[in-house]
C-alpha atoms as a PDB file:
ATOM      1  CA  UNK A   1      -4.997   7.695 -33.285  1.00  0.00           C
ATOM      2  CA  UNK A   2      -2.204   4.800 -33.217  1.00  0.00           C
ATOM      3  CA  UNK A   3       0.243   7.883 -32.804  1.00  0.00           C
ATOM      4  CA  UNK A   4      -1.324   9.060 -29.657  1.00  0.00           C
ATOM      5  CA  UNK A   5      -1.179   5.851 -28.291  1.00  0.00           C
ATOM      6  CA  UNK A   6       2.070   5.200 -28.793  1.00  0.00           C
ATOM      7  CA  UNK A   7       3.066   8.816 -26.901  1.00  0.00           C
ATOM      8  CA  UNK A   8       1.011   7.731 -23.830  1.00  0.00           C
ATOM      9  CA  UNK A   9       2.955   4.509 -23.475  1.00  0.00           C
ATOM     10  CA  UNK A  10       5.862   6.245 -24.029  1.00  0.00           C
ATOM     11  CA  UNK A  11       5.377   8.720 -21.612  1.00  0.00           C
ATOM     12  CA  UNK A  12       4.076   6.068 -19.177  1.00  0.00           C
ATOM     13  CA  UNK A  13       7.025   3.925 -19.475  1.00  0.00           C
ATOM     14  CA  UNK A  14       9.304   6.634 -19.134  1.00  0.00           C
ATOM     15  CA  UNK A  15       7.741   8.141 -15.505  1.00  0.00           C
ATOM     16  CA  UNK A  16       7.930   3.781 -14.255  1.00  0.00           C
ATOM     17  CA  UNK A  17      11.462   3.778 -15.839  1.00  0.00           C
ATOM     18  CA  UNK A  18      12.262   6.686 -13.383  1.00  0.00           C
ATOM     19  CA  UNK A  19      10.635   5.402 -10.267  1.00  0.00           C
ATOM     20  CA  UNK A  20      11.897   1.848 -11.113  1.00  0.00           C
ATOM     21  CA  UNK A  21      15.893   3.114 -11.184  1.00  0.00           C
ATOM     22  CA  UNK A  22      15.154   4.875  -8.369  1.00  0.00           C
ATOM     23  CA  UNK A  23      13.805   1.828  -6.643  1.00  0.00           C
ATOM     24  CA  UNK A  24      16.955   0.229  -6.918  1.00  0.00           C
ATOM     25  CA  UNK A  25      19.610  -0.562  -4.374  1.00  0.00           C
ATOM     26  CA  UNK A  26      23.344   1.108  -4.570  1.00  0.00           C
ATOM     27  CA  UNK A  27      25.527  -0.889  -6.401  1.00  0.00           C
ATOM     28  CA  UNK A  28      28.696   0.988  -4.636  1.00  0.00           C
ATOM     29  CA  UNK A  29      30.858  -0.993  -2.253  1.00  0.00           C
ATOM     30  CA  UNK A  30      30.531   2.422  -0.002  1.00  0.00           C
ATOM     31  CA  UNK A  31      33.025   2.497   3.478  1.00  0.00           C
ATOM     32  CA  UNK A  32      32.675  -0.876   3.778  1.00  0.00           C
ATOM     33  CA  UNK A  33      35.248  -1.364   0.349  1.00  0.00           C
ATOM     34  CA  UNK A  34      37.728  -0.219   2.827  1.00  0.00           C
ATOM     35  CA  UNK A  35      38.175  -2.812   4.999  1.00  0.00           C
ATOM     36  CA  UNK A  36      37.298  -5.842   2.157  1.00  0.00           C
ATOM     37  CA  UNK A  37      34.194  -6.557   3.768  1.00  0.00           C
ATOM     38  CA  UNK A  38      32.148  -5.510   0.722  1.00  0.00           C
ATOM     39  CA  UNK A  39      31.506  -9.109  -0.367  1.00  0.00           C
ATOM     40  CA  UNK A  40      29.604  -9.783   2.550  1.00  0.00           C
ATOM     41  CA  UNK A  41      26.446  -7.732   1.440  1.00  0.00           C
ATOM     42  CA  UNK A  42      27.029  -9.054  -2.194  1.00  0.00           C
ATOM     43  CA  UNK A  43      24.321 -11.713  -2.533  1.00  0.00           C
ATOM     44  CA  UNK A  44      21.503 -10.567  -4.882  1.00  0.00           C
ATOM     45  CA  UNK A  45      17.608 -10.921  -3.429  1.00  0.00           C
ATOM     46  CA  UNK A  46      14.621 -12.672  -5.807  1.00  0.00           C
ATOM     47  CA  UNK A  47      12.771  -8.974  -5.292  1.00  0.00           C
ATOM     48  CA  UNK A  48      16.197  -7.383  -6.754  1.00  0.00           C
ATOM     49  CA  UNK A  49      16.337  -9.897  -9.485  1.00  0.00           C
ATOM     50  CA  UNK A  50      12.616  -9.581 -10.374  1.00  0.00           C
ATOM     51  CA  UNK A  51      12.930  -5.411 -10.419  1.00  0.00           C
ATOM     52  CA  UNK A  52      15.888  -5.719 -12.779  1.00  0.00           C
ATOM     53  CA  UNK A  53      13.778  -7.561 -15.179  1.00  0.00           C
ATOM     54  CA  UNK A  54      11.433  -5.314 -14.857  1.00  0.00           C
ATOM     55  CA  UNK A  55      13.106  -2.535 -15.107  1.00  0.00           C
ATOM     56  CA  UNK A  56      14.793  -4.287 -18.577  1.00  0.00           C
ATOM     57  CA  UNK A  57      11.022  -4.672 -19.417  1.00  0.00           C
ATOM     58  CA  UNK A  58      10.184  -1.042 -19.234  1.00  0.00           C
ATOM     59  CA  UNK A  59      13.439   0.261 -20.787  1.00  0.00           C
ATOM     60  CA  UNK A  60      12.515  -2.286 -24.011  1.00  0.00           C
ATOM     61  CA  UNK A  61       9.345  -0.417 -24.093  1.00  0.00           C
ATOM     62  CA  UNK A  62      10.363   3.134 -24.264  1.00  0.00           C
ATOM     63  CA  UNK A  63      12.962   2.151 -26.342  1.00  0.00           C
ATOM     64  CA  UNK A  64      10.803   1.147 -28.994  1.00  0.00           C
ATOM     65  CA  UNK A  65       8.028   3.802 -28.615  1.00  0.00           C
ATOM     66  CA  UNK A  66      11.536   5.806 -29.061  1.00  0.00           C
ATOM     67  CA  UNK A  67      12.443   4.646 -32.662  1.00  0.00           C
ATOM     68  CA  UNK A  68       8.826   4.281 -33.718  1.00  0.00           C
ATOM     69  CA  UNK A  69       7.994   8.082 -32.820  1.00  0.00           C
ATOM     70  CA  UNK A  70      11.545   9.263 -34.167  1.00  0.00           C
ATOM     71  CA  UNK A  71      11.628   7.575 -37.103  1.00  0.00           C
ATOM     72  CA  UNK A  72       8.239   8.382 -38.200  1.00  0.00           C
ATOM     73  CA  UNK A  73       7.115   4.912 -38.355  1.00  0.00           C
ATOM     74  CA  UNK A  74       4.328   5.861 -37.317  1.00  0.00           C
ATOM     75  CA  UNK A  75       1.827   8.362 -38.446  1.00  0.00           C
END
């Protein structure tokens, strides 16, 4: 029962990981590295900083449904 459970969250937390990477904004300075004008877009927004946590959130999740299911912790 406890196993099953475990499998669903995993599962779930692994299709959110996926949306929530895609979700995020390039990190690449792109053309504008060329001309040195790459710091000018550089400033971080609350709704980035608040998807990277949740994004760390998620990852923590299916990380430990990930040792718990491969190390047979559970059964």
């Amino acid at each position: 029962m406890l196993i099953n459970l475990v499998w669903v969250v995993q599962i779930v937390s692994a299709l959110l990981l996926i949306i929530l990477i895609l979700l995020h904004s390039p990190k690449g300075d792109g053309i504008a590295g060329i001309g040195g004008a790459s710091h000018v877009f550089a400033s971080q927004k609350s709704a980035e900083k608040g998807l990277n946590k949740l994004t760390g959130i998620v990852a923590a999740i299916f990380l430990i449904c990930t040792f718990l299911l491969g190390f047979g912790i559970i059964k």
